[in-house]
PDB file of N, CA and C in Angstrom:
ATOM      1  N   UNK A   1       0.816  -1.199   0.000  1.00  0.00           N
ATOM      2  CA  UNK A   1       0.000   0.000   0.000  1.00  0.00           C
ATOM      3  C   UNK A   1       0.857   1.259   0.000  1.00  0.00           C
ATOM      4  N   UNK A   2       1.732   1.362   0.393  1.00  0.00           N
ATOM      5  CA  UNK A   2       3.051   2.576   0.854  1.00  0.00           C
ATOM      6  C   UNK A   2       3.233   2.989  -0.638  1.00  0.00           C
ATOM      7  N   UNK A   3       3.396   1.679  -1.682  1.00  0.00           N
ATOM      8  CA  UNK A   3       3.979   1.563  -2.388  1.00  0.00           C
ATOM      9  C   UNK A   3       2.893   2.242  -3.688  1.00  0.00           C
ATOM     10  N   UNK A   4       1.675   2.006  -3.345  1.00  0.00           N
ATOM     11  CA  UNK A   4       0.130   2.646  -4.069  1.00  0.00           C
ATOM     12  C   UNK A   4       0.076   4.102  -3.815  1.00  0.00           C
ATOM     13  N   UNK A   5       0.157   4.702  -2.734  1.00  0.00           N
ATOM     14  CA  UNK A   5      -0.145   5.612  -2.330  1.00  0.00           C
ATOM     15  C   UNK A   5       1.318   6.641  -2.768  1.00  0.00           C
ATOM     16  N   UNK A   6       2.744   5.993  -2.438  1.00  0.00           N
ATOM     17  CA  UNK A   6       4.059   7.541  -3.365  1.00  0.00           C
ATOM     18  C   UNK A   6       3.014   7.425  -4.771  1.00  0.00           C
ATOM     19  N   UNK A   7       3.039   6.105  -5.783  1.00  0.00           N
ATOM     20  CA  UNK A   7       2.563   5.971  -7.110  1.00  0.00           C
ATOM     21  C   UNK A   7       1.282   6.685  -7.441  1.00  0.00           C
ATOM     22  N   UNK A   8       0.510   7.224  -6.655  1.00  0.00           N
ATOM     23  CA  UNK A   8      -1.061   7.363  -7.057  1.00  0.00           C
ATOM     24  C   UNK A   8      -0.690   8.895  -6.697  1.00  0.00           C
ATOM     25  N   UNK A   9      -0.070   9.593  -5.775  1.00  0.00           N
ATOM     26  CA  UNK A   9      -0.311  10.510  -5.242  1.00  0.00           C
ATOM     27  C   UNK A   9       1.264  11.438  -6.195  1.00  0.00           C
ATOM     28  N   UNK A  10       2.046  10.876  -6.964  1.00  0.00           N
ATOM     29  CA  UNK A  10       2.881  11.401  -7.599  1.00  0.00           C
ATOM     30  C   UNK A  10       2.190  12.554  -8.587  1.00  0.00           C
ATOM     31  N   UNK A  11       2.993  13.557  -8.656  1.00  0.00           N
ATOM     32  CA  UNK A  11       2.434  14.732  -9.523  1.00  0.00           C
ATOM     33  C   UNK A  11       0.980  15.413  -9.087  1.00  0.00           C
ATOM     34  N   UNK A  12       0.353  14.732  -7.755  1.00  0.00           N
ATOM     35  CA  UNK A  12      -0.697  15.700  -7.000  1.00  0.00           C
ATOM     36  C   UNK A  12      -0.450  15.999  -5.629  1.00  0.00           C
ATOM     37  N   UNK A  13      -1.237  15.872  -4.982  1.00  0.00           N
ATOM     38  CA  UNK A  13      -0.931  17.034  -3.851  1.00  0.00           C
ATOM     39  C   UNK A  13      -1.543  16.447  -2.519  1.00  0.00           C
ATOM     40  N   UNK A  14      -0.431  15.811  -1.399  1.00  0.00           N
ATOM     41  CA  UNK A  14      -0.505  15.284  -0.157  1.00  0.00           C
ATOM     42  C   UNK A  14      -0.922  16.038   0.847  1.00  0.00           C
ATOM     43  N   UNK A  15      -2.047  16.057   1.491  1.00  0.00           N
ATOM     44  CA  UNK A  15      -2.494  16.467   2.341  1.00  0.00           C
ATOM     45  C   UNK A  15      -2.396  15.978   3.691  1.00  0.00           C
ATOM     46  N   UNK A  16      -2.029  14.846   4.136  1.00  0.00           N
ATOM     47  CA  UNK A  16      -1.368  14.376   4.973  1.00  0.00           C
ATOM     48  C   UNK A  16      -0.667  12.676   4.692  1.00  0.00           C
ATOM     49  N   UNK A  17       0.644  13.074   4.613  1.00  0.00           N
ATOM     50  CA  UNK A  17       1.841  12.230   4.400  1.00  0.00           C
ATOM     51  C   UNK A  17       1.335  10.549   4.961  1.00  0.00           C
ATOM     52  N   UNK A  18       1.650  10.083   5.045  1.00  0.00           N
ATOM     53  CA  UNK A  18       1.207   8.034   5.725  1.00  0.00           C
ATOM     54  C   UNK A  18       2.055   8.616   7.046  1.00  0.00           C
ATOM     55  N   UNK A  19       1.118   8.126   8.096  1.00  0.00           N
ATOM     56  CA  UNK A  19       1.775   8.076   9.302  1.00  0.00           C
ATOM     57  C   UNK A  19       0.983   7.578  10.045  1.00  0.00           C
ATOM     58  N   UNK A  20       1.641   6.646  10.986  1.00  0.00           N
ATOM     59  CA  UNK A  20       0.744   6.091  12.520  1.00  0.00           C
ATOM     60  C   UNK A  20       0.141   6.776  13.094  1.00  0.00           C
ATOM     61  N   UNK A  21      -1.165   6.431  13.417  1.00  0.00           N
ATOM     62  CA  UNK A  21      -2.234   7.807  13.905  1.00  0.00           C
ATOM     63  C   UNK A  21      -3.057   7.273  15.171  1.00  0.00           C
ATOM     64  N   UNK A  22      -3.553   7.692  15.773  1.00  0.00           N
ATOM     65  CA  UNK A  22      -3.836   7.483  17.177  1.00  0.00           C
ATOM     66  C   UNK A  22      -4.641   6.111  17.526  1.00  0.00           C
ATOM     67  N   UNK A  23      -5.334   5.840  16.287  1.00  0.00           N
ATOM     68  CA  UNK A  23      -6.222   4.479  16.010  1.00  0.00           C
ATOM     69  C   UNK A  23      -5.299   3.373  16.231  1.00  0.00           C
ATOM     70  N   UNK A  24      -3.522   3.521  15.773  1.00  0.00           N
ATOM     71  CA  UNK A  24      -2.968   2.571  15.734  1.00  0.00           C
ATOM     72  C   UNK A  24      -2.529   2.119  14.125  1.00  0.00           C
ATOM     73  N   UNK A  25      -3.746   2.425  13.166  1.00  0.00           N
ATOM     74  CA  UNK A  25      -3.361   2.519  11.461  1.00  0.00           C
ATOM     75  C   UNK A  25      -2.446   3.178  11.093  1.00  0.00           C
ATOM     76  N   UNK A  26      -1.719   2.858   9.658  1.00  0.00           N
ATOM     77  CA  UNK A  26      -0.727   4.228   9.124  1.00  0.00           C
ATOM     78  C   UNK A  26      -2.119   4.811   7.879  1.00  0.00           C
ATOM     79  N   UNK A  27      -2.243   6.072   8.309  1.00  0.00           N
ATOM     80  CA  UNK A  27      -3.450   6.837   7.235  1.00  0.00           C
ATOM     81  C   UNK A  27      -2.847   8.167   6.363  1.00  0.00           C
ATOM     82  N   UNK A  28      -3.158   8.202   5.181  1.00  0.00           N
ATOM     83  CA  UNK A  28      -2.609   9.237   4.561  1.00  0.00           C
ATOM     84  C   UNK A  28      -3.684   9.603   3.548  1.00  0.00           C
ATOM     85  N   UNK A  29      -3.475  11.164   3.444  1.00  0.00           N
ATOM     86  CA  UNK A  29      -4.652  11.835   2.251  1.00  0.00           C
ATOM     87  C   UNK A  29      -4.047  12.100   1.018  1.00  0.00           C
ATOM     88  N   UNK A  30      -4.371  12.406  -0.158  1.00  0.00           N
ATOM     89  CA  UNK A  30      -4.027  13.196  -1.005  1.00  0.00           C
ATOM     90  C   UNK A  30      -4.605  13.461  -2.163  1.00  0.00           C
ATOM     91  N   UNK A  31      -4.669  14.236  -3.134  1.00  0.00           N
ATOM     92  CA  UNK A  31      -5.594  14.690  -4.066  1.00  0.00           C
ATOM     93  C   UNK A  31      -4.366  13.860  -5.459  1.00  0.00           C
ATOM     94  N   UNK A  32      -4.691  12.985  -6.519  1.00  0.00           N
ATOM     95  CA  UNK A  32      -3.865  12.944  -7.874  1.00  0.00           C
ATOM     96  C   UNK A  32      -3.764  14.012  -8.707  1.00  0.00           C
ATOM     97  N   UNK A  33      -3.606  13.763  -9.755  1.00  0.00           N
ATOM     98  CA  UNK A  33      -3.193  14.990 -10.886  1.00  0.00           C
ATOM     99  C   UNK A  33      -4.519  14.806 -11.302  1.00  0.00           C
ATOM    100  N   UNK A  34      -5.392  13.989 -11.391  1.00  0.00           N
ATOM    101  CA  UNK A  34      -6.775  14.129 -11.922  1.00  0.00           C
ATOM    102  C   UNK A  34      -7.694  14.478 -11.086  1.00  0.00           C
ATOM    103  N   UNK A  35      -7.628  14.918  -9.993  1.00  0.00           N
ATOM    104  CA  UNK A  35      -8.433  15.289  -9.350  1.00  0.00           C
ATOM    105  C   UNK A  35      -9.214  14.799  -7.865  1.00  0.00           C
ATOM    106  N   UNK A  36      -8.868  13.510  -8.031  1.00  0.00           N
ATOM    107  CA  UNK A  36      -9.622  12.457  -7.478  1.00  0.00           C
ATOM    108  C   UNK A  36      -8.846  12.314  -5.864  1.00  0.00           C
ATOM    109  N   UNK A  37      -9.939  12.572  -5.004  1.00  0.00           N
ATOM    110  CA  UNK A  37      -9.105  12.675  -3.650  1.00  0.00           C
ATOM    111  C   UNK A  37      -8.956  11.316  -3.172  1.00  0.00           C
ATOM    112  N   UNK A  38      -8.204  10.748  -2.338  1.00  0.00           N
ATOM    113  CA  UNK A  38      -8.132   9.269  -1.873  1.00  0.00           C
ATOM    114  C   UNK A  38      -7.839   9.592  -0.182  1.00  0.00           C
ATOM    115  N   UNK A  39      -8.223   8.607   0.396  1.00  0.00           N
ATOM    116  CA  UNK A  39      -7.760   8.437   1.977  1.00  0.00           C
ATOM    117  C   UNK A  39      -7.087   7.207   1.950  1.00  0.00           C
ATOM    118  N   UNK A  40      -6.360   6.767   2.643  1.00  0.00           N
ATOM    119  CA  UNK A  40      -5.908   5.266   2.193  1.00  0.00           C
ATOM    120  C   UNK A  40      -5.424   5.268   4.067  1.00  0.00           C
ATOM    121  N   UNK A  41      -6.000   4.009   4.594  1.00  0.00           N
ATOM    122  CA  UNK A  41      -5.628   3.612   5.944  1.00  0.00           C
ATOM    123  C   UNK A  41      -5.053   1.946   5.869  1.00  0.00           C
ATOM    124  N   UNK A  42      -4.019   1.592   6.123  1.00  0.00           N
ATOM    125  CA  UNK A  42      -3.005   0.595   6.227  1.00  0.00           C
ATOM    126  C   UNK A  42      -2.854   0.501   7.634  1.00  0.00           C
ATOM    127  N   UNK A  43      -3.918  -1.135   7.759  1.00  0.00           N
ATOM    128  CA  UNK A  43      -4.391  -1.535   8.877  1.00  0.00           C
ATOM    129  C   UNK A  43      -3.288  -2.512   9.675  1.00  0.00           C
ATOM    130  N   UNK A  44      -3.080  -1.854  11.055  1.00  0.00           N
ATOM    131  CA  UNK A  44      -2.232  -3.006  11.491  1.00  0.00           C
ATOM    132  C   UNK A  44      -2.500  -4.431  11.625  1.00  0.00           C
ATOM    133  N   UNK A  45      -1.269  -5.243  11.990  1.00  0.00           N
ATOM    134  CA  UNK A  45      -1.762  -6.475  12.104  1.00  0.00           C
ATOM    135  C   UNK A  45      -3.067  -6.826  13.227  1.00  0.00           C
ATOM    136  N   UNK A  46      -2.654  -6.335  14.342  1.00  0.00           N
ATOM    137  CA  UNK A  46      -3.900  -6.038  15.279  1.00  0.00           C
ATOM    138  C   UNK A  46      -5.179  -6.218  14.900  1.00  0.00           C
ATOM    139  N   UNK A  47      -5.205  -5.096  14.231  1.00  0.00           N
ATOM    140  CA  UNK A  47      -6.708  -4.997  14.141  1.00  0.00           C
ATOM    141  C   UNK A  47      -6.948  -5.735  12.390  1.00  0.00           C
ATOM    142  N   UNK A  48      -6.191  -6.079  12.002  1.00  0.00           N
ATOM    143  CA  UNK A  48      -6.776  -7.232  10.991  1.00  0.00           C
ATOM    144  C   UNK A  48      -7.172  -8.601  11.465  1.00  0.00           C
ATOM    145  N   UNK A  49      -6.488  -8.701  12.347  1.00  0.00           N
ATOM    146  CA  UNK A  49      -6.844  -9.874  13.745  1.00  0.00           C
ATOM    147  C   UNK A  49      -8.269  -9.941  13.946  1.00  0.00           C
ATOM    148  N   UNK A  50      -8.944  -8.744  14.257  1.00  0.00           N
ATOM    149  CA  UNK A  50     -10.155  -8.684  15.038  1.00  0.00           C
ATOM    150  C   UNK A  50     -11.551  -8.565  13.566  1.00  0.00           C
ATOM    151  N   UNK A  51     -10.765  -8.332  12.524  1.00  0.00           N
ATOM    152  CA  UNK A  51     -11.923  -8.475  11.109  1.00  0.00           C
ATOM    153  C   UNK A  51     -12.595  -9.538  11.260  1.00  0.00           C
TER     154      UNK A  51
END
């Protein structure tokens, strides 16, 4: 996903970088060159446990 999110978010505009966030997820925002905003949350092992 780290790896989706430099690729998708290249040439648009990060609104907040991937980082561990209080939930325990790594979550990051950003808008592409087309417009299209994304949130992307990269779930720890933890809580993929409990799915």
């Amino acid at each position: 996903m780290r790896r989706y999110f430099a690729g998708l978010s290249e040439g648009g505009d990060v609104t907040m970088p991937l980082a561990v966030q209080m939930w325990g997820d790594e979550f990051g925002m950003f808008t592409d060159k087309f417009g299209t905003r994304w949130m992307v949350n990269i779930a720890t092992s933890e809580h993929r446990d409990q799915a």
